[in-house]
N, C-alpha and C. Protein backbone atom coordinates (compact mmCIF):
# COMPACT_ATOMS: atom_id res chain seq x y z
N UNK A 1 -11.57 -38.56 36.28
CA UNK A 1 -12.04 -39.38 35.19
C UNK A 1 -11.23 -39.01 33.95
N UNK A 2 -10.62 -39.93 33.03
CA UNK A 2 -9.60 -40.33 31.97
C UNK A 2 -10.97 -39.57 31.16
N UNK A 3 -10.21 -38.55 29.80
CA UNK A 3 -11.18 -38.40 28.83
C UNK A 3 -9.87 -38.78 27.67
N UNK A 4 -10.38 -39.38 26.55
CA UNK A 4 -9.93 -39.93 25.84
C UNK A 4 -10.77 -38.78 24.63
N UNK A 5 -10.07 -39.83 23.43
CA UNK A 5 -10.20 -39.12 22.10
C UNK A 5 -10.48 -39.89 21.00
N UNK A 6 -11.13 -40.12 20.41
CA UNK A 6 -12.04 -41.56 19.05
C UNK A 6 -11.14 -40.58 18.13
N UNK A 7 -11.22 -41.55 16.81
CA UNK A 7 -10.51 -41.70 15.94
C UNK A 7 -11.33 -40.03 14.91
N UNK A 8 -12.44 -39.72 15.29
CA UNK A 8 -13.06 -38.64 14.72
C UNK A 8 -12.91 -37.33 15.30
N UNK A 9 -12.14 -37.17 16.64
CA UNK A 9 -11.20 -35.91 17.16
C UNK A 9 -12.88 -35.76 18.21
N UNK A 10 -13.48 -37.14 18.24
CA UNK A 10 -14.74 -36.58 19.44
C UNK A 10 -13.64 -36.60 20.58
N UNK A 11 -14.10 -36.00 21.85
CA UNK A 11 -13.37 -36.60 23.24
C UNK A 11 -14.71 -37.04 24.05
N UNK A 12 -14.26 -38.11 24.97
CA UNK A 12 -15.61 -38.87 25.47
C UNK A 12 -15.19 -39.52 26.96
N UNK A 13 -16.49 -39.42 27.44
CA UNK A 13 -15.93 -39.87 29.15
C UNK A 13 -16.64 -40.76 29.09
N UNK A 14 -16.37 -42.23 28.69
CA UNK A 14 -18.28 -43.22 28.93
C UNK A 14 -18.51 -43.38 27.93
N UNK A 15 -19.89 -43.08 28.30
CA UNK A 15 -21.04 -43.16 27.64
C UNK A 15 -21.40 -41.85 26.76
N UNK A 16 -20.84 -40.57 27.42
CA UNK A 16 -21.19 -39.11 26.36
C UNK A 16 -20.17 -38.89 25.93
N UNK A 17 -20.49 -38.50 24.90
CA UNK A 17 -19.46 -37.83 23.95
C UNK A 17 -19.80 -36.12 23.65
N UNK A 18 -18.46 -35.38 23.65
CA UNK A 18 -18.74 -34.59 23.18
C UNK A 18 -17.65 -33.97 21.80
N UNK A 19 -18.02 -33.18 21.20
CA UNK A 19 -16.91 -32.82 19.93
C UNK A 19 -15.67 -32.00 20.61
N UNK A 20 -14.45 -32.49 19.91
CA UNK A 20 -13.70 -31.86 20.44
C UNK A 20 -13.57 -30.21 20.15
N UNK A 21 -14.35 -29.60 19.03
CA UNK A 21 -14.46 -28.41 19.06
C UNK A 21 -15.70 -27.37 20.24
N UNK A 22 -16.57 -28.45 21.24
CA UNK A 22 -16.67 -27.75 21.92
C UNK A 22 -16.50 -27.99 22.95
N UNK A 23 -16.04 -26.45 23.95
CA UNK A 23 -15.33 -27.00 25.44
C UNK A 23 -16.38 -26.82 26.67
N UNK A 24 -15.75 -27.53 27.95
CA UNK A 24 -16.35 -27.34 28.95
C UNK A 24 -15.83 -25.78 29.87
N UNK A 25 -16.44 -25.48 30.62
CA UNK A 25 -15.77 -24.37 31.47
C UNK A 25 -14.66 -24.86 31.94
N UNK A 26 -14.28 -26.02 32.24
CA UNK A 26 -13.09 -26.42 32.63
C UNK A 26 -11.56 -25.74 31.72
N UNK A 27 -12.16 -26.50 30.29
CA UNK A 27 -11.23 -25.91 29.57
C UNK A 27 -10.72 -24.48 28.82
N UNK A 28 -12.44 -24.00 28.55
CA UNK A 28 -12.23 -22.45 28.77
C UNK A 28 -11.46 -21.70 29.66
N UNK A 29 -12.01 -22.41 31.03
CA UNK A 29 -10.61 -21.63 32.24
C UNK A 29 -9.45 -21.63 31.75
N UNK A 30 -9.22 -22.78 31.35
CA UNK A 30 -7.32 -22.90 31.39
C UNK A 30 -7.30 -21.79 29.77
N UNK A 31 -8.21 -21.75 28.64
CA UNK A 31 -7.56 -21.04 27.59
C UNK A 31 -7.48 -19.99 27.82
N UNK A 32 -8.14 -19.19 28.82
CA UNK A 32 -8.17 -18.03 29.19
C UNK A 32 -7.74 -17.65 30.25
N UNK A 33 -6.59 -18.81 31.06
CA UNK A 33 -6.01 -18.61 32.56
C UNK A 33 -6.60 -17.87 33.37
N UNK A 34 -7.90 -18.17 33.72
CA UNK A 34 -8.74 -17.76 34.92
C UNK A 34 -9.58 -19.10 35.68
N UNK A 35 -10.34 -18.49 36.55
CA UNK A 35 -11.10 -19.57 37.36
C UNK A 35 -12.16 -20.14 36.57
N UNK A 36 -13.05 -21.15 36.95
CA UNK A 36 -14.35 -21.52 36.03
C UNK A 36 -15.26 -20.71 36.55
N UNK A 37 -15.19 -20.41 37.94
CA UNK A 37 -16.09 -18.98 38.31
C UNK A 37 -16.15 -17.73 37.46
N UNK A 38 -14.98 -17.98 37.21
CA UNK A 38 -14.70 -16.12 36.36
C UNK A 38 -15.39 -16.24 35.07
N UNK A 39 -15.05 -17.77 34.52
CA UNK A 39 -15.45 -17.81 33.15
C UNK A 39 -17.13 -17.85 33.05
N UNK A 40 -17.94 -18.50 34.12
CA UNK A 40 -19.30 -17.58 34.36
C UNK A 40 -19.80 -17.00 34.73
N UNK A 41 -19.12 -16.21 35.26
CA UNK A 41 -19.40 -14.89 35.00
C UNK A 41 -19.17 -13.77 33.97
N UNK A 42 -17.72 -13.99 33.45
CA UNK A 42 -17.93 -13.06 31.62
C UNK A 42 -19.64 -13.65 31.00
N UNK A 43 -19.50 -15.13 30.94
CA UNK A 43 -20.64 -15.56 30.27
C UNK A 43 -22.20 -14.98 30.38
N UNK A 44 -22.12 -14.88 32.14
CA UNK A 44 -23.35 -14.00 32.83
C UNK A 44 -23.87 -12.81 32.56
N UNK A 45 -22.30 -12.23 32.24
CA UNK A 45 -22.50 -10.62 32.18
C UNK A 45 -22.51 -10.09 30.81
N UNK A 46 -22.41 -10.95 29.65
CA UNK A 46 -22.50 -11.20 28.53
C UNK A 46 -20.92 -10.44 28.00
N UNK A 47 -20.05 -10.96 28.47
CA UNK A 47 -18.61 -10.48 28.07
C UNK A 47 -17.76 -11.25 27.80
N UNK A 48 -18.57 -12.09 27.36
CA UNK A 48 -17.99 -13.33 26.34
C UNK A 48 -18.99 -13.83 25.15
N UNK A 49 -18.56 -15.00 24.22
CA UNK A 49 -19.42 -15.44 23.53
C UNK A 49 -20.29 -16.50 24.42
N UNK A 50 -21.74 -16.03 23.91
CA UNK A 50 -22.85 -17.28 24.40
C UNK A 50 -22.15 -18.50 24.40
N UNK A 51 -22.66 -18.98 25.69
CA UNK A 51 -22.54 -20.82 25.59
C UNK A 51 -23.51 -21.70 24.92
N UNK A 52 -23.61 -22.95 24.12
CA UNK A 52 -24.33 -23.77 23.47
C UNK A 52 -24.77 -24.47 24.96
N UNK A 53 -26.31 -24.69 25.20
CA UNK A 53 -26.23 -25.60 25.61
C UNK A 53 -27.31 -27.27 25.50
N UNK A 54 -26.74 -27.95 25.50
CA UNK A 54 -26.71 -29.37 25.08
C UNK A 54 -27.49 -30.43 26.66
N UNK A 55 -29.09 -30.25 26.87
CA UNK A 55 -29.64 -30.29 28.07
C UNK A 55 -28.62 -29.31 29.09
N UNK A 56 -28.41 -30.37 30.10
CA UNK A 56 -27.92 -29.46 31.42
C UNK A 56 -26.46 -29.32 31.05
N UNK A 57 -25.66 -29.90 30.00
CA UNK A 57 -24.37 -29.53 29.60
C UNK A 57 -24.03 -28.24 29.34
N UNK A 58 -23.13 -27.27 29.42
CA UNK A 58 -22.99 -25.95 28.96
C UNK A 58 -21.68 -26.39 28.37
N UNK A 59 -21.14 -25.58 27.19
CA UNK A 59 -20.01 -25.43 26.12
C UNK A 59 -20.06 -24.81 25.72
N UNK A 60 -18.45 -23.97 24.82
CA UNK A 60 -18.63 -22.67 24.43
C UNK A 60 -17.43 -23.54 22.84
N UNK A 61 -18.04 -22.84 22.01
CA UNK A 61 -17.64 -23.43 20.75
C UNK A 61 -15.99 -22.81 20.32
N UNK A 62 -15.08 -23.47 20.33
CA UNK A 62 -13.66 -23.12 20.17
C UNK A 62 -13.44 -22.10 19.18
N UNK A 63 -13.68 -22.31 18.04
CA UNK A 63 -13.74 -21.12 16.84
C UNK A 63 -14.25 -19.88 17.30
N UNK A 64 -15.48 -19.65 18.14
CA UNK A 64 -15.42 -18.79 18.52
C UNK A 64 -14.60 -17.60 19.86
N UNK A 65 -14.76 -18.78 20.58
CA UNK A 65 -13.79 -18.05 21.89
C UNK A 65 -12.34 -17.58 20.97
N UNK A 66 -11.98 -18.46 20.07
CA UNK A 66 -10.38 -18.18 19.40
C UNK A 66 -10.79 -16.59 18.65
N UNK A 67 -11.72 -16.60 17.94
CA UNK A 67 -12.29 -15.30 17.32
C UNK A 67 -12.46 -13.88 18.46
N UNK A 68 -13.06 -14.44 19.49
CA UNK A 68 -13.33 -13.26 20.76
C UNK A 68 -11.64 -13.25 21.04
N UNK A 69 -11.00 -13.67 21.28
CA UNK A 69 -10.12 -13.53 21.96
C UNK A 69 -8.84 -12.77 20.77
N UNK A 70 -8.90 -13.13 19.34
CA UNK A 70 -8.19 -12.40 18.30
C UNK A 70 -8.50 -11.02 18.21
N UNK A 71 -9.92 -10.90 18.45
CA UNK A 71 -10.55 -9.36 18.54
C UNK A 71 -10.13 -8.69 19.82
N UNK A 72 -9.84 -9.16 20.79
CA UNK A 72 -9.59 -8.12 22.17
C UNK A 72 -10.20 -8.05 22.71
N UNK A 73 -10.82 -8.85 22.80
CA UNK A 73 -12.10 -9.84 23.56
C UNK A 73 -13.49 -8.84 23.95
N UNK A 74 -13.82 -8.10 23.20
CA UNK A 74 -14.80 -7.44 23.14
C UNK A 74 -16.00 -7.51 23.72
N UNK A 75 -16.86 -6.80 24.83
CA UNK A 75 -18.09 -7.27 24.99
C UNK A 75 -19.14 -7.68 24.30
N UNK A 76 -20.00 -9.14 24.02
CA UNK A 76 -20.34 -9.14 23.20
C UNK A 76 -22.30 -9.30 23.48
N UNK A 77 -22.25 -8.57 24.21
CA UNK A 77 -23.90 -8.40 25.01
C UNK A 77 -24.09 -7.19 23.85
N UNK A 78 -25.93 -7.52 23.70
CA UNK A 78 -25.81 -5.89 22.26
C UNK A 78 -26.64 -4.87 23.86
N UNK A 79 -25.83 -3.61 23.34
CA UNK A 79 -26.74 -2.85 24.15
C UNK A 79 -28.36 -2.24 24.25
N UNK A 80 -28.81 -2.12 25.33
CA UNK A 80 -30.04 -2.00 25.47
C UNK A 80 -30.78 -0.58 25.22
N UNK A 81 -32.09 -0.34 24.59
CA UNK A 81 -32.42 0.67 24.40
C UNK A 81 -31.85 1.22 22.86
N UNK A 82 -32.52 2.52 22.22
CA UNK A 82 -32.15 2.62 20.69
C UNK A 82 -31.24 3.92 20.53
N UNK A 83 -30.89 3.93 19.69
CA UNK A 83 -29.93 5.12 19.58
C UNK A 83 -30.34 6.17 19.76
N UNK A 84 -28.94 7.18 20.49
CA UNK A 84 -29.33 8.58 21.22
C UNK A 84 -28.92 9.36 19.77
């Protein structure tokens, strides 16, 4: 399926639209040259930034993955339990 691009930088398949600042796992894979498996699993294991999600849609907001990924992609799960 053709995804196109409106004059407001949305990209849209149809009938949904989504913003072009946020991506699917599809495209996360490719920014991060791994599988879409891999990419949920960082997400799972909290070693990435949270995904937005939009009903059953999942997306991960571009500004941020660009931010995780300037930092050295840091785990970003907070740890459990209080200081030793």
């Amino acid at each position: 399926m053709a995804t196109n691009t409106n004059a407001t930088g949305e990209r849209f398949a149809g009938p949904e639209r989504v913003p072009a600042e946020l991506l699917d796992v599809r495209a996360v894979a490719s920014m991060l040259q791994c599988s879409c498996r891999h990419v949920r699993r960082l997400a799972d294991g909290g070693r990435m930034p949270t995904p937005t999600r939009l009903g059953s849609l999942v997306r991960w907001r571009r500004r941020e993955l660009q931010n995780w990924l300037e930092a050295g992609c840091p785990s970003v799960r907070a740890s459990k339990g209080g200081a030793r």
